[in-house]
Protein backbone atom coordinates (compact mmCIF):
# COMPACT_ATOMS: atom_id res chain seq x y z
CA UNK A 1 35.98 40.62 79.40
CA UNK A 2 36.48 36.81 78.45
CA UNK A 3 32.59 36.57 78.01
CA UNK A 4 32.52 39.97 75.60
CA UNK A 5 35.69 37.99 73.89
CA UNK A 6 33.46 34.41 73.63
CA UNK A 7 30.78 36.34 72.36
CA UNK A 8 33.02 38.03 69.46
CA UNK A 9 34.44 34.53 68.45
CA UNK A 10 30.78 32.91 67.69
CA UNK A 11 29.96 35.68 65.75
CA UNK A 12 32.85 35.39 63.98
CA UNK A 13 32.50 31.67 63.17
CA UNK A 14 28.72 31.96 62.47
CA UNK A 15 28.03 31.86 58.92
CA UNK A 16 27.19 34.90 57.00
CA UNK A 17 23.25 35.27 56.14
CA UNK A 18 22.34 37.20 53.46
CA UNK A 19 19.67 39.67 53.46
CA UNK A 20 17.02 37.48 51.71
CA UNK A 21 17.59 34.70 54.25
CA UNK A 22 19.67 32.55 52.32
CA UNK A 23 22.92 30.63 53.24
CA UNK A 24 25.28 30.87 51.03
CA UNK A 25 27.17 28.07 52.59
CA UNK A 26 23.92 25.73 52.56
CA UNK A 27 22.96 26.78 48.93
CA UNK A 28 26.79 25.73 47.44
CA UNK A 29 25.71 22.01 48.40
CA UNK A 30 24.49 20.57 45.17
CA UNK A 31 21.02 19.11 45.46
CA UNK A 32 20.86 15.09 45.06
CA UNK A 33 20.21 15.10 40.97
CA UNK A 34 16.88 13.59 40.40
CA UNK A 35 16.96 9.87 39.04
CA UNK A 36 16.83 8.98 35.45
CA UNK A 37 13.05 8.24 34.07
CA UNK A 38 13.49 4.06 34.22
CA UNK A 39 15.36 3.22 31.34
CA UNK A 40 13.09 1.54 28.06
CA UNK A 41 14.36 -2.57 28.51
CA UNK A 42 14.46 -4.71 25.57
CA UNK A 43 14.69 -8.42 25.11
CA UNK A 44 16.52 -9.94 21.78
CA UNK A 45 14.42 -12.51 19.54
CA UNK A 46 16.34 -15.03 17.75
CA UNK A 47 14.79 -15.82 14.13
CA UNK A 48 16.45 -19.14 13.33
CA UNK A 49 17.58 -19.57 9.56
CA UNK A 50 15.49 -21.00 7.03
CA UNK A 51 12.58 -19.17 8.32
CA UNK A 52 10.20 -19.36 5.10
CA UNK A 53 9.60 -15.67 3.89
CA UNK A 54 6.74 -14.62 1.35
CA UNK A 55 8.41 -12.08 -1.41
CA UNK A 56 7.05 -10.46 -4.54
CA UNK A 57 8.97 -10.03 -7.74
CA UNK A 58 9.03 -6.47 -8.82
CA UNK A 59 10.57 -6.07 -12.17
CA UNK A 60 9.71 -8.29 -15.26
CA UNK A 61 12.28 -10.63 -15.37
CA UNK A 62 12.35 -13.65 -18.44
CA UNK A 63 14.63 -16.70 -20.14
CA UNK A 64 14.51 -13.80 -23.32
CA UNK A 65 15.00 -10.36 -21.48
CA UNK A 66 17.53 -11.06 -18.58
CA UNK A 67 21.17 -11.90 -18.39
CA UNK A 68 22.87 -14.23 -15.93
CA UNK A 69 24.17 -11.56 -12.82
CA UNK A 70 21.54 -9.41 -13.23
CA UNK A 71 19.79 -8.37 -9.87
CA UNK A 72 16.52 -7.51 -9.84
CA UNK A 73 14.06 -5.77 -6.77
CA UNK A 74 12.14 -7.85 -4.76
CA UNK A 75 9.51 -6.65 -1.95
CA UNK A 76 8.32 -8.88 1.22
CA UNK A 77 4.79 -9.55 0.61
CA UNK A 78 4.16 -10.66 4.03
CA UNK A 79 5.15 -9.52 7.60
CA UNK A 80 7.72 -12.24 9.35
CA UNK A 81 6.65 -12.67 12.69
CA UNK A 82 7.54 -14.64 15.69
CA UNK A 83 5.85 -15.67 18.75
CA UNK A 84 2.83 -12.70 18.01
CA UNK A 85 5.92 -10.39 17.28
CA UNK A 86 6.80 -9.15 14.74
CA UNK A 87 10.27 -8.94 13.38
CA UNK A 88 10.14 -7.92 9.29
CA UNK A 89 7.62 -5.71 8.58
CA UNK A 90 5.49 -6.18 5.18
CA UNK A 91 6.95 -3.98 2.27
CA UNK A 92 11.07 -3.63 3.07
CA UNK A 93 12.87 -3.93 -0.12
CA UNK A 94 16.16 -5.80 -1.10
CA UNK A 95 17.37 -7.58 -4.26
CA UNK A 96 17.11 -10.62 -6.38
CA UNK A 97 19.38 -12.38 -8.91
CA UNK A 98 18.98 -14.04 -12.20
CA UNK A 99 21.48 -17.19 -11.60
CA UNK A 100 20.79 -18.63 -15.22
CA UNK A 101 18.70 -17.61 -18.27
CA UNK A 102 19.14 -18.62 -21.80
CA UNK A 103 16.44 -17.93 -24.29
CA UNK A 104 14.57 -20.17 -26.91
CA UNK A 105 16.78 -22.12 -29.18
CA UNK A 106 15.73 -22.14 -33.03
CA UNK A 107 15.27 -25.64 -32.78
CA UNK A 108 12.00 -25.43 -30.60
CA UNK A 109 14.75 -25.90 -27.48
CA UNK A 110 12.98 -24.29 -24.06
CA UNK A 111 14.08 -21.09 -22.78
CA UNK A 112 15.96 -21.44 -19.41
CA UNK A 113 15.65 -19.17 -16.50
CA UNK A 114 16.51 -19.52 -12.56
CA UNK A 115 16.16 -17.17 -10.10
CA UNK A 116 17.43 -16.84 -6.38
CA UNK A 117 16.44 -14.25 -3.66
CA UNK A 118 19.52 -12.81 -1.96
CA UNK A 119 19.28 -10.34 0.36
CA UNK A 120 16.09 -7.94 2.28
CA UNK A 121 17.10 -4.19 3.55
CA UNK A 122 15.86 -3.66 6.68
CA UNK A 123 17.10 -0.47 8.24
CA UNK A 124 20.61 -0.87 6.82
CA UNK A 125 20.61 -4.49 7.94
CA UNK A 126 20.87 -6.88 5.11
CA UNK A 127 18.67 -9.92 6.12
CA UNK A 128 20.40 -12.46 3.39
CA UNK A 129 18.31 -14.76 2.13
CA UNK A 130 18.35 -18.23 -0.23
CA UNK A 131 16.33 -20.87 -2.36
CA UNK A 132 13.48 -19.34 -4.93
CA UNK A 133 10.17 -21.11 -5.15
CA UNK A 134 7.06 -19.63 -6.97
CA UNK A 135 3.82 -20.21 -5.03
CA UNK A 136 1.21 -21.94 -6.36
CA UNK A 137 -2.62 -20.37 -5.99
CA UNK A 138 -3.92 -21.74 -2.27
CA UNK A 139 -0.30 -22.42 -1.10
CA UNK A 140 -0.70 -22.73 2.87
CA UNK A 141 2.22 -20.18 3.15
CA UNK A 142 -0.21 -17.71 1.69
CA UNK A 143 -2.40 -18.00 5.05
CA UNK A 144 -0.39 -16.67 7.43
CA UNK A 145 -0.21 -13.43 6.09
CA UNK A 146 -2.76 -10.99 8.43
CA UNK A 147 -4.46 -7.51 7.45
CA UNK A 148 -2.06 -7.53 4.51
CA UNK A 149 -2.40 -5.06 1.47
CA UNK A 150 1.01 -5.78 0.02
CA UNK A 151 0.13 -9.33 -0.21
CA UNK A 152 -3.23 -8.73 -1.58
CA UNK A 153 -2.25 -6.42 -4.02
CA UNK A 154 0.74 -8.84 -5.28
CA UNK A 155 -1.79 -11.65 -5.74
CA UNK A 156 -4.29 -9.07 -7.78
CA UNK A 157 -1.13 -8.47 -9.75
CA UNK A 158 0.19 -11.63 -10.87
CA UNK A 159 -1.07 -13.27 -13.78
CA UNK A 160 -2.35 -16.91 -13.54
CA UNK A 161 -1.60 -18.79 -10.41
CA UNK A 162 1.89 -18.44 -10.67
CA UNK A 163 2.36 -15.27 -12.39
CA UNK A 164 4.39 -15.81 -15.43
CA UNK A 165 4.09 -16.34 -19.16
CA UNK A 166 4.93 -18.72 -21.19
CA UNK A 167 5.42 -18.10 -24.62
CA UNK A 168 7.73 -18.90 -28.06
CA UNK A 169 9.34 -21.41 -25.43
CA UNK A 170 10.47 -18.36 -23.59
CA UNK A 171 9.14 -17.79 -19.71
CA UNK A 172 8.59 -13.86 -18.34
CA UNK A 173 7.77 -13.50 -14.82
CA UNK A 174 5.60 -10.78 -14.32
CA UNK A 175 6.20 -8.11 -11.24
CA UNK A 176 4.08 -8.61 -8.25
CA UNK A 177 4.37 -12.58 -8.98
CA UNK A 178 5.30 -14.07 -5.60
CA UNK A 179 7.77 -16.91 -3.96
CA UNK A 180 8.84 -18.11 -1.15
CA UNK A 181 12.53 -17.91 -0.30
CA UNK A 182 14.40 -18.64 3.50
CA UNK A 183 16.29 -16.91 5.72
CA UNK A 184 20.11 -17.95 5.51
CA UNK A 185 21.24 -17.03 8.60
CA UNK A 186 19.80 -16.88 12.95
CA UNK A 187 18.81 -13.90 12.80
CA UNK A 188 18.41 -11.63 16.16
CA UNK A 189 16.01 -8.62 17.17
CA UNK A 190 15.86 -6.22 19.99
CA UNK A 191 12.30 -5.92 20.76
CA UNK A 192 10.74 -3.84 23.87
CA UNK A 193 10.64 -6.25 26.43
CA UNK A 194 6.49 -5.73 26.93
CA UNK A 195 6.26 -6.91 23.36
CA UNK A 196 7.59 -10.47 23.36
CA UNK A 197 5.88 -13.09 24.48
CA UNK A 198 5.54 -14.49 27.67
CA UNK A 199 6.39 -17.98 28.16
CA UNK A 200 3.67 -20.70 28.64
CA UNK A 201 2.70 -21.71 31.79
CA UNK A 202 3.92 -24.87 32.93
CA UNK A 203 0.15 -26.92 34.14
């Protein structure tokens, strides 16, 4: 009798198998979730300020046409790269300003005009920028450009080597006439971490 009882009680405290051979007990234990795919690292570049940029003027601006205030678009001409990486890609777009312009006098005075590059969009980032310099034909900063349309095209586009007229007294910059301007502030980039350079080894 206590065997026929013992035998009762371990049937009782087995666990119930289904017909198809499964346990439900077993399958209600969630399986270990499979690991995440190794997560994409990134490394941030610094691009120190005054950085020398290469941008192209793209609206006729002039000591006779243009105001003091007015903004005007400007295009980078040339990719900004650091270290084989690169950080401002040829073509991004931002805005220039017309700090002072004051046409021809009657009295054979010289028109005045001064321009400054403020600011490049990239992404929704403004990349603020200062100083204004035109660029003279065979400027070195012209060299470091690589595979570039944009600049090629700018060059094609500008008249004489520095792209502007001269005329009455009265200066008009043409569009597509290029300058150099700087970055104004360090400047950082997240970059995949295969991309940036690997240091130098120490011989």
């Amino acid at each position: 009798m206590k065997s026929f009882l013992f035998v009762l009680l371990l049937q009782a405290a087995a666990p119930e198998i289904t017909q198809s051979g499964e346990n439900p007990a077993v399958d209600a234990i969630p399986a270990e979730a499979a690991p995440d795919a190794a997560p994409h690292t990134a490394t941030e570049v610094l691009l120190p300020k005054a950085t020398p940029v290469v941008i192209a003027v793209d609206k006729e601006v002039g000591s006779k046409i243009s105001v003091a205030g007015e903004m005007f678009p400007i295009r980078l001409a040339q990719p900004v790269e650091l270290d084989g990486v690169s950080l401002l890609p040829a073509g991004i777009t931002g805005e220039g300003q017309v700090v002072h312009a004051k046409k021809a006098g009657m009295a054979g005075s010289a028109g005045e005009l001064i321009l400054a590059a403020r600011y490049l969009d990239y992404h929704g980032r403004r990349i603020e920028l200062r100083s204004f310099k035109f660029i003279e034909e065979g400027d070195e900063i012209l060299s470091r450009g690589k595979n570039n349309v944009d600049l090629a095209s700018a060059t094609n586009a500008a008249i004489g080597p520095l792209g502007f007229f001269i005329s009455g007294g009265n200066t008009t910059i043409a569009p597509g006439t290029l300058a150099s301007a700087k970055t104004k502030n360090d400047e950082t980039f997240a970059v995949p971490a295969e991309t940036a350079a690997a240091p130098e080894e120490v011989k």
